[in-house]
N, C-alpha and C. Protein backbone atom coordinates (compact mmCIF):
# COMPACT_ATOMS: atom_id res chain seq x y z
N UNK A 1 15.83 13.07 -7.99
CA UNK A 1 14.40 13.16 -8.20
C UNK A 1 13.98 14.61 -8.02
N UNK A 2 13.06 14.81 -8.81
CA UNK A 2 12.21 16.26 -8.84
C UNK A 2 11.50 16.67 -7.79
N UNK A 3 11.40 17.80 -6.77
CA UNK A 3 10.47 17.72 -5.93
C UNK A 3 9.23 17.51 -6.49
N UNK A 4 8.94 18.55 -7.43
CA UNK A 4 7.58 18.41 -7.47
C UNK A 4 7.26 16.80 -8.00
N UNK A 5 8.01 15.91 -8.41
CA UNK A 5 7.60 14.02 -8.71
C UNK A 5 7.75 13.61 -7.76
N UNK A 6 8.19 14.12 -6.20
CA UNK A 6 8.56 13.43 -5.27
C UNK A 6 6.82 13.59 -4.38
N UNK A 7 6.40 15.45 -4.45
CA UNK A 7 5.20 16.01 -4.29
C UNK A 7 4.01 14.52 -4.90
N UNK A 8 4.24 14.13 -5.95
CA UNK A 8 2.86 13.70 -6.63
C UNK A 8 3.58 12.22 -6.33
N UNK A 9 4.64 11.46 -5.94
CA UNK A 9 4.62 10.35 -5.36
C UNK A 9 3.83 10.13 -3.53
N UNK A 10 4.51 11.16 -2.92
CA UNK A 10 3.49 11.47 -1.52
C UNK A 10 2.25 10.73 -2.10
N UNK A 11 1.42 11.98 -2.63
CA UNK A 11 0.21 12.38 -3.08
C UNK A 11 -0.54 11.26 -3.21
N UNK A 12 0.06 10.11 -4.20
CA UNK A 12 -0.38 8.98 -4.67
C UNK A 12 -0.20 8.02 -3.57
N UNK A 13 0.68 8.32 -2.64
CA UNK A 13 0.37 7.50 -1.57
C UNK A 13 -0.20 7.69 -0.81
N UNK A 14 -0.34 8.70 -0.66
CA UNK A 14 -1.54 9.40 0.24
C UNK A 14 -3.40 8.89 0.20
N UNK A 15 -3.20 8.97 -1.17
CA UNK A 15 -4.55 8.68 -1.76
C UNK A 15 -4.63 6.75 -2.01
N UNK A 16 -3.49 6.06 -2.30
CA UNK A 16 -3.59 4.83 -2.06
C UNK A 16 -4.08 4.16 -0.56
N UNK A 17 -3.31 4.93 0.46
CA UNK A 17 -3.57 4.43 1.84
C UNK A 17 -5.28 4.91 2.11
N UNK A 18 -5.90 5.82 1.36
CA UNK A 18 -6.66 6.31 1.75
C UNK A 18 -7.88 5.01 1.12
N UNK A 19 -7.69 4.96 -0.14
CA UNK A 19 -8.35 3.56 -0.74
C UNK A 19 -8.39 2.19 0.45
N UNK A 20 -6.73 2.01 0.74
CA UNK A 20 -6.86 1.04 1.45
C UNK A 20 -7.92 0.78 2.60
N UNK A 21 -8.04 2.17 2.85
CA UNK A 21 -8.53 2.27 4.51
C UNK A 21 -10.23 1.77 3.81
N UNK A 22 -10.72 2.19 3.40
CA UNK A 22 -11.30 1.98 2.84
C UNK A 22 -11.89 1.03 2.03
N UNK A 23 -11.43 0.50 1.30
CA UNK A 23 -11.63 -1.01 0.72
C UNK A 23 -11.62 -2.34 1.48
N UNK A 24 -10.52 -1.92 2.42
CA UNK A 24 -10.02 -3.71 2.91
C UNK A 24 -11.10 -3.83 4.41
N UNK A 25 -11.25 -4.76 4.55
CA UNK A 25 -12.28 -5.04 5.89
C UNK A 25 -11.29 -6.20 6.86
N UNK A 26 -10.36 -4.93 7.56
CA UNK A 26 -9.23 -5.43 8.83
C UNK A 26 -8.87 -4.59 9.79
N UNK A 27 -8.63 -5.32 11.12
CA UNK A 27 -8.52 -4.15 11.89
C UNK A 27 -7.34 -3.55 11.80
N UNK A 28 -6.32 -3.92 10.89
CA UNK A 28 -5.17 -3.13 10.99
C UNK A 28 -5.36 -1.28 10.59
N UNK A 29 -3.64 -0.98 10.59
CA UNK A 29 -3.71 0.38 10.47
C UNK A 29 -3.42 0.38 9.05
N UNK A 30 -3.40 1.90 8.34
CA UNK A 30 -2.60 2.53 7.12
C UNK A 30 -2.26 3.65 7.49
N UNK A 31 -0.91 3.71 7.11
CA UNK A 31 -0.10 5.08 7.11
C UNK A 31 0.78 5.19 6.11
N UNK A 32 1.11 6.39 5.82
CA UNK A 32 1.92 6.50 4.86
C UNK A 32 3.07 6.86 5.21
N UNK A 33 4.31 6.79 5.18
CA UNK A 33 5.54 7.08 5.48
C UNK A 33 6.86 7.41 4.56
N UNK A 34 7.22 8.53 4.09
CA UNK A 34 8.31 8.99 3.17
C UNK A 34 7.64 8.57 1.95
N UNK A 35 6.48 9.16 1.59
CA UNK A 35 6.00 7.93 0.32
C UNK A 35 5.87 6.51 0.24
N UNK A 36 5.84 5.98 1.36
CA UNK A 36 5.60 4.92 1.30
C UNK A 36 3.87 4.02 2.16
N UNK A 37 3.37 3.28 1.53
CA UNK A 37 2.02 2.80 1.69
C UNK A 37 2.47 1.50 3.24
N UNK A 38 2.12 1.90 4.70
CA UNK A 38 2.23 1.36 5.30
C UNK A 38 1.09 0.51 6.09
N UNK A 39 0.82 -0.70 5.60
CA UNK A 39 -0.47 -1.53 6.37
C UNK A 39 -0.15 -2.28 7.87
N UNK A 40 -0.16 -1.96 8.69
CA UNK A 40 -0.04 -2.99 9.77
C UNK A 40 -1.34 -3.70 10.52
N UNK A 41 -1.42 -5.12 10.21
CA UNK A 41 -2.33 -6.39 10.28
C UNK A 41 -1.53 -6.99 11.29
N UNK A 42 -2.81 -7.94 11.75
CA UNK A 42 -2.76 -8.42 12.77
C UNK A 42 -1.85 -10.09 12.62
N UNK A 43 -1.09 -10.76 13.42
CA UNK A 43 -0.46 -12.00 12.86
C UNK A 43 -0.79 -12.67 12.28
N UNK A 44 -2.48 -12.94 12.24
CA UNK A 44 -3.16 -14.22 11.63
C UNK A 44 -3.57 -13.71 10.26
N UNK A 45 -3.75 -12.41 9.96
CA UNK A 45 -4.42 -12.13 8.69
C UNK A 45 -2.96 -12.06 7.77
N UNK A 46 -1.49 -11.74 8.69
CA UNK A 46 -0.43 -12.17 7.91
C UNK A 46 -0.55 -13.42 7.08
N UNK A 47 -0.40 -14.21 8.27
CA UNK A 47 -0.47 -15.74 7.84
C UNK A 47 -1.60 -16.54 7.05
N UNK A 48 -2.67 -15.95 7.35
CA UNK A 48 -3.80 -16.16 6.52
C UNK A 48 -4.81 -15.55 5.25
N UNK A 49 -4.47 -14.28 5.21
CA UNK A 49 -5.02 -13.87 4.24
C UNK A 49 -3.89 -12.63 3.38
N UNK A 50 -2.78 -12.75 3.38
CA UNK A 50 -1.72 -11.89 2.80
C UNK A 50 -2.34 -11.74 1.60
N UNK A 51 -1.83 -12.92 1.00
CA UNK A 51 -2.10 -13.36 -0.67
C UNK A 51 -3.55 -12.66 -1.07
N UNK A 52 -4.43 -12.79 -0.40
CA UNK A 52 -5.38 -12.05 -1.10
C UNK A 52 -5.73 -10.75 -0.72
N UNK A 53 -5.55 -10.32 0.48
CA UNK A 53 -5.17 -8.89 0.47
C UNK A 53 -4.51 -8.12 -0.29
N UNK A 54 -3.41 -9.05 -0.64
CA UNK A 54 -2.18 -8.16 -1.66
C UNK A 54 -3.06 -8.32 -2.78
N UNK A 55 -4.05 -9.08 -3.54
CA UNK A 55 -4.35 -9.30 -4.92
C UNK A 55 -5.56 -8.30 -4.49
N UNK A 56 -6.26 -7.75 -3.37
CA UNK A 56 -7.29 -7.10 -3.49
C UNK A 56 -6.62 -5.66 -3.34
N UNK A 57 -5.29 -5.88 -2.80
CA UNK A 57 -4.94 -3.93 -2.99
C UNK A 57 -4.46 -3.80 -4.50
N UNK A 58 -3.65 -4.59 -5.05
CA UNK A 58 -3.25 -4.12 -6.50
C UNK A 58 -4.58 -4.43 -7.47
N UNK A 59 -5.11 -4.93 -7.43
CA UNK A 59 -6.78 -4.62 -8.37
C UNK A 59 -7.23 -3.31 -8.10
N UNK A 60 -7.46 -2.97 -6.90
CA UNK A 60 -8.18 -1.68 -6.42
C UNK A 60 -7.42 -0.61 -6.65
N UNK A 61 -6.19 -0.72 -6.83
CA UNK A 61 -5.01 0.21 -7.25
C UNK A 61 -5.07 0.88 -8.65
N UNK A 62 -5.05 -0.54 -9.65
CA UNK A 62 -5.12 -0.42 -10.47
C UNK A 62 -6.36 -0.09 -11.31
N UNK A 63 -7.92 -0.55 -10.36
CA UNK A 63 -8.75 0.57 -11.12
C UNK A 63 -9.52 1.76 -10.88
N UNK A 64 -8.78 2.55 -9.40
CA UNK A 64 -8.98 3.58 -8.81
C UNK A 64 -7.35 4.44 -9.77
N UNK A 65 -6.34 3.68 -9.41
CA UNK A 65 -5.09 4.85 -9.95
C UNK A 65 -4.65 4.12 -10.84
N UNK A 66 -5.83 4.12 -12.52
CA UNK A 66 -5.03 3.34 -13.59
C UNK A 66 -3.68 4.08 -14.35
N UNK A 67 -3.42 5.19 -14.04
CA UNK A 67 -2.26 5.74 -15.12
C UNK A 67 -0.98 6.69 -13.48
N UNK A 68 0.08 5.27 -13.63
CA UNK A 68 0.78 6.29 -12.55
C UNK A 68 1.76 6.46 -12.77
N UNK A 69 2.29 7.06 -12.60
CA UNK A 69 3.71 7.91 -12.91
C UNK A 69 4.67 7.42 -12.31
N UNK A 70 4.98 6.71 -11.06
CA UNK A 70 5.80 6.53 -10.10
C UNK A 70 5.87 5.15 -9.84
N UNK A 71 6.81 4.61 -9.23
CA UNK A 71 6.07 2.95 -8.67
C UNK A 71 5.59 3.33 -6.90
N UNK A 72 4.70 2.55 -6.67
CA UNK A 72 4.69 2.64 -5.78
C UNK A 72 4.98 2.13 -4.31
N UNK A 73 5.45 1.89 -3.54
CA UNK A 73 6.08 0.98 -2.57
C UNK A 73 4.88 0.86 -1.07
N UNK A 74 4.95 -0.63 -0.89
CA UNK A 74 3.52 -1.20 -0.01
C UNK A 74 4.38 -1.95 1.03
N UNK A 75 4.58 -1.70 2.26
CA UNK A 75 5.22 -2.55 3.12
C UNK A 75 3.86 -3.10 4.35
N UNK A 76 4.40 -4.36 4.26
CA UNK A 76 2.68 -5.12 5.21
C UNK A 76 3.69 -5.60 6.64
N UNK A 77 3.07 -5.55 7.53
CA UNK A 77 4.05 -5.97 8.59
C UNK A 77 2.73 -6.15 9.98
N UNK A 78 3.18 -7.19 10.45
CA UNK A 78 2.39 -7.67 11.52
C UNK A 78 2.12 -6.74 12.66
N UNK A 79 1.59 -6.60 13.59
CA UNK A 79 1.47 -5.50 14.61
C UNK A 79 2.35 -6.38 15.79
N UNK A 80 3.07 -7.41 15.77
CA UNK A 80 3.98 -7.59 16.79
C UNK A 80 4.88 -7.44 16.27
N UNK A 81 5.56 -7.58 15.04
CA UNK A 81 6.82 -6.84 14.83
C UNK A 81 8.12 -8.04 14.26
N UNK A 82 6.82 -9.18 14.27
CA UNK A 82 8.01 -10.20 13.83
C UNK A 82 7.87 -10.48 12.23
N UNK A 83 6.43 -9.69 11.88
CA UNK A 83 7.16 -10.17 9.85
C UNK A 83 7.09 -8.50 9.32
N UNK A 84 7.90 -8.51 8.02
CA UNK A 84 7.45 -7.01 7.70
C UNK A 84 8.22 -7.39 6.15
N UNK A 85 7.54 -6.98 5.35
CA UNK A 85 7.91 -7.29 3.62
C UNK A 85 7.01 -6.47 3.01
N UNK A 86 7.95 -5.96 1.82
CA UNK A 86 7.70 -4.59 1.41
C UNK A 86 7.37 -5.32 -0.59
N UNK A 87 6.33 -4.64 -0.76
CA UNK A 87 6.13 -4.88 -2.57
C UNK A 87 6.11 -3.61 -3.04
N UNK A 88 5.92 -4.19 -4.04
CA UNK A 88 6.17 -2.75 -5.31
C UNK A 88 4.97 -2.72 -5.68
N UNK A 89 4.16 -1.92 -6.20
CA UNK A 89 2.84 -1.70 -7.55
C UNK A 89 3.69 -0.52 -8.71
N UNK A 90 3.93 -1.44 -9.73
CA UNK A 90 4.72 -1.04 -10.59
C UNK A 90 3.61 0.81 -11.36
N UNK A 91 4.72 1.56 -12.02
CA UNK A 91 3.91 2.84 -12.53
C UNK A 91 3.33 1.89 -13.94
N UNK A 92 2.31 2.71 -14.56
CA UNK A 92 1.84 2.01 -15.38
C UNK A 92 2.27 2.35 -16.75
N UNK A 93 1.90 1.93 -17.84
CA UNK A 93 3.24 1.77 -18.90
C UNK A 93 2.74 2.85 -19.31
């Protein structure tokens, strides 16, 4: 990989976590890590509201960063440490 595509993968994650923080109404965290989009939620919003969290970050993804170059990688993981699963938001065609 290219630095400078590695530069504008950061970047885009940078600016995704920054959406997140932003959009979603939870007390978890966002961080970004090696390019990667890191959410940590609380056990119950695991268990209870994943599914639509995940459908409210890839909407908001897709019409804040409609043209992306990269895929992007989203790992959600509980704040005790017992679930952690990682998705993709594919680059766009």
């Amino acid at each position: 990989m290219h630095p400078h595509d590695l530069s504008q993968m950061v970047g885009l994650a940078a600016d995704v976590a920054r959406l997140i923080k932003s959009e979603l109404a939870t007390d978890g965290t966002v961080t970004t890590v090696a390019g990667k989009v890191v959410l940590s939620i609380s056990h119950f919003e695991v268990e209870h509201r994943l599914g639509n969290l995940l459908q409210h970050i890839y909407r908001a993804v897709d019409q804040h960063f409609p043209v992306r170059k990269e895929h992007l990688s989203l790992i959600i993981r509980d704040m005790d440490g017992s679930y952690e699963n990682s998705f993709k938001i594919w680059k766009s065609v």
